[in-house]
Protein backbone atom coordinates (compact mmCIF):
# COMPACT_ATOMS: atom_id res chain seq x y z
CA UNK A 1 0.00 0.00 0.00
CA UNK A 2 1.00 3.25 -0.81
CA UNK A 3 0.05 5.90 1.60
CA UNK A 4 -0.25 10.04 0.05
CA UNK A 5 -1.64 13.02 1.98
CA UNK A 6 -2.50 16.00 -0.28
CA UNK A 7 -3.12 18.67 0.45
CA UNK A 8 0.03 17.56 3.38
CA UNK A 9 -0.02 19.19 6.81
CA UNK A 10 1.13 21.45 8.00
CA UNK A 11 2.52 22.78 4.67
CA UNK A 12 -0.61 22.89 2.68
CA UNK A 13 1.18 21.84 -0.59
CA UNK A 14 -0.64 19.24 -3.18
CA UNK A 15 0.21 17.19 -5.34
CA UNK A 16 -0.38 18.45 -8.69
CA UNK A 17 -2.94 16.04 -10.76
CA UNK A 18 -0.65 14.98 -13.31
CA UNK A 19 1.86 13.78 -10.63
CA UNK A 20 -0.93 11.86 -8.21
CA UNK A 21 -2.09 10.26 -11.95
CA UNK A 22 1.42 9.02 -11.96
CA UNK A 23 1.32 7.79 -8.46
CA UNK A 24 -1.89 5.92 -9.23
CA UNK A 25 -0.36 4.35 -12.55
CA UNK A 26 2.39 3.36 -10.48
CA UNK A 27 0.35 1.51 -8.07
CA UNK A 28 -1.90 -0.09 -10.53
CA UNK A 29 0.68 -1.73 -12.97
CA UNK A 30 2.26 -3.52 -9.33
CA UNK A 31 -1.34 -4.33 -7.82
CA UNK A 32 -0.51 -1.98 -5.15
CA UNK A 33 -3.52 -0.42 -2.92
CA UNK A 34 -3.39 3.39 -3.01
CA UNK A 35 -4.51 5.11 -0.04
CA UNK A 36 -5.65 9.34 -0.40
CA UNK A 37 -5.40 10.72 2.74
CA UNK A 38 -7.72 13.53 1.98
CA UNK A 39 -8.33 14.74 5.55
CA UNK A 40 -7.04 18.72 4.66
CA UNK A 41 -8.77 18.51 1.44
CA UNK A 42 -10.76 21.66 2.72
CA UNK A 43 -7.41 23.65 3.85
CA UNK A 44 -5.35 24.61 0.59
CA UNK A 45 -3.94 28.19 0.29
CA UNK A 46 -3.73 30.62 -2.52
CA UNK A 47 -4.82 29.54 -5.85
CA UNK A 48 -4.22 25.32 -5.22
CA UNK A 49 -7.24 22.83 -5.48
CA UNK A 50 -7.10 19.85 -4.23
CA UNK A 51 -7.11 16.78 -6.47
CA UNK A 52 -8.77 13.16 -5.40
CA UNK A 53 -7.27 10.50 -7.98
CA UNK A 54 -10.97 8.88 -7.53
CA UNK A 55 -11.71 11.27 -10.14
CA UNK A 56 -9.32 8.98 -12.72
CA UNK A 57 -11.47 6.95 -14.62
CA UNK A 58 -10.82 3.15 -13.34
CA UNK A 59 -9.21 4.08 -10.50
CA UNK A 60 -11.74 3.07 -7.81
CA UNK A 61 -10.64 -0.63 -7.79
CA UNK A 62 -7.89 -0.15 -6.01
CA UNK A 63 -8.35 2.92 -4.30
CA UNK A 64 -9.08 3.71 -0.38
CA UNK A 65 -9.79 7.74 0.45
CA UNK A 66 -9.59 8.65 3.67
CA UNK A 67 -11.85 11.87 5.15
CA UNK A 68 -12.25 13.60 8.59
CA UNK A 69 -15.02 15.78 10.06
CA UNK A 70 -13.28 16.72 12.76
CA UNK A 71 -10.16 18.31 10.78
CA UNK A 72 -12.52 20.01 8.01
CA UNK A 73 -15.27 20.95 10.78
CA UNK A 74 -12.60 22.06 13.83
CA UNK A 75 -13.56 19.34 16.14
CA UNK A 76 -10.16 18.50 17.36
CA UNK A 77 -10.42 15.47 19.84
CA UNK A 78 -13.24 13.84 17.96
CA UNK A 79 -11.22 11.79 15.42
CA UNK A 80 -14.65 11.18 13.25
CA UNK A 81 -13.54 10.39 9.94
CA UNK A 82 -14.67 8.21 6.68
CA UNK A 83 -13.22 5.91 4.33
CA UNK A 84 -14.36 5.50 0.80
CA UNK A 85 -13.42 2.32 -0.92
CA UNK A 86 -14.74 -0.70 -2.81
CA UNK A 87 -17.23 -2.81 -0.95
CA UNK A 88 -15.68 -6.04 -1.06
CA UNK A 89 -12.87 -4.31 1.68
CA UNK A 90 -15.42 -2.11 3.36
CA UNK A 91 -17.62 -5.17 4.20
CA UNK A 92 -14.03 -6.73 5.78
């Protein structure tokens, strides 16, 4: 499994979408999970968007996102959080 926060605390930087399509393509060719940590999705700076590689056309097959409430909604101590990810390993 390969693990990638964007946008990464406590810099704010993200990964542009070209490079996380790489990352993805990486992952794929090996049969390697691919985990988005996407729990600061709602803190970027300046002109950067964040970019969810669930967008990628095929890419949900191998693909586990990761989401907070309590980072996006300031309800530090809470740790509520989602994942997003194929059924098969949600039902697991």
């Amino acid at each position: 499994m390969v693990i990638v926060n964007s946008p990464c605390n406590p810099t704010g930087a993200v990964i542009p979408p070209d490079e996380f399509a790489r990352i993805y393509d990486v992952c794929r060719r090996h049969g390697v999970w691919l985990l988005s940590d996407e729990c600061y999705s709602h803190f970027t700076y300046g002109s950067a968007r964040p970019f969810t590689v669930a967008s990628l056309p095929g890419s949900r097959e191998r693909l586990i996102i990761a989401g907070s409430f309590s980072k996006t909604f300031a309800m530090t101590g809470w740790r509520m959080g989602y994942l997003l990810a194929p059924q098969p390993l949600i039902a697991r």
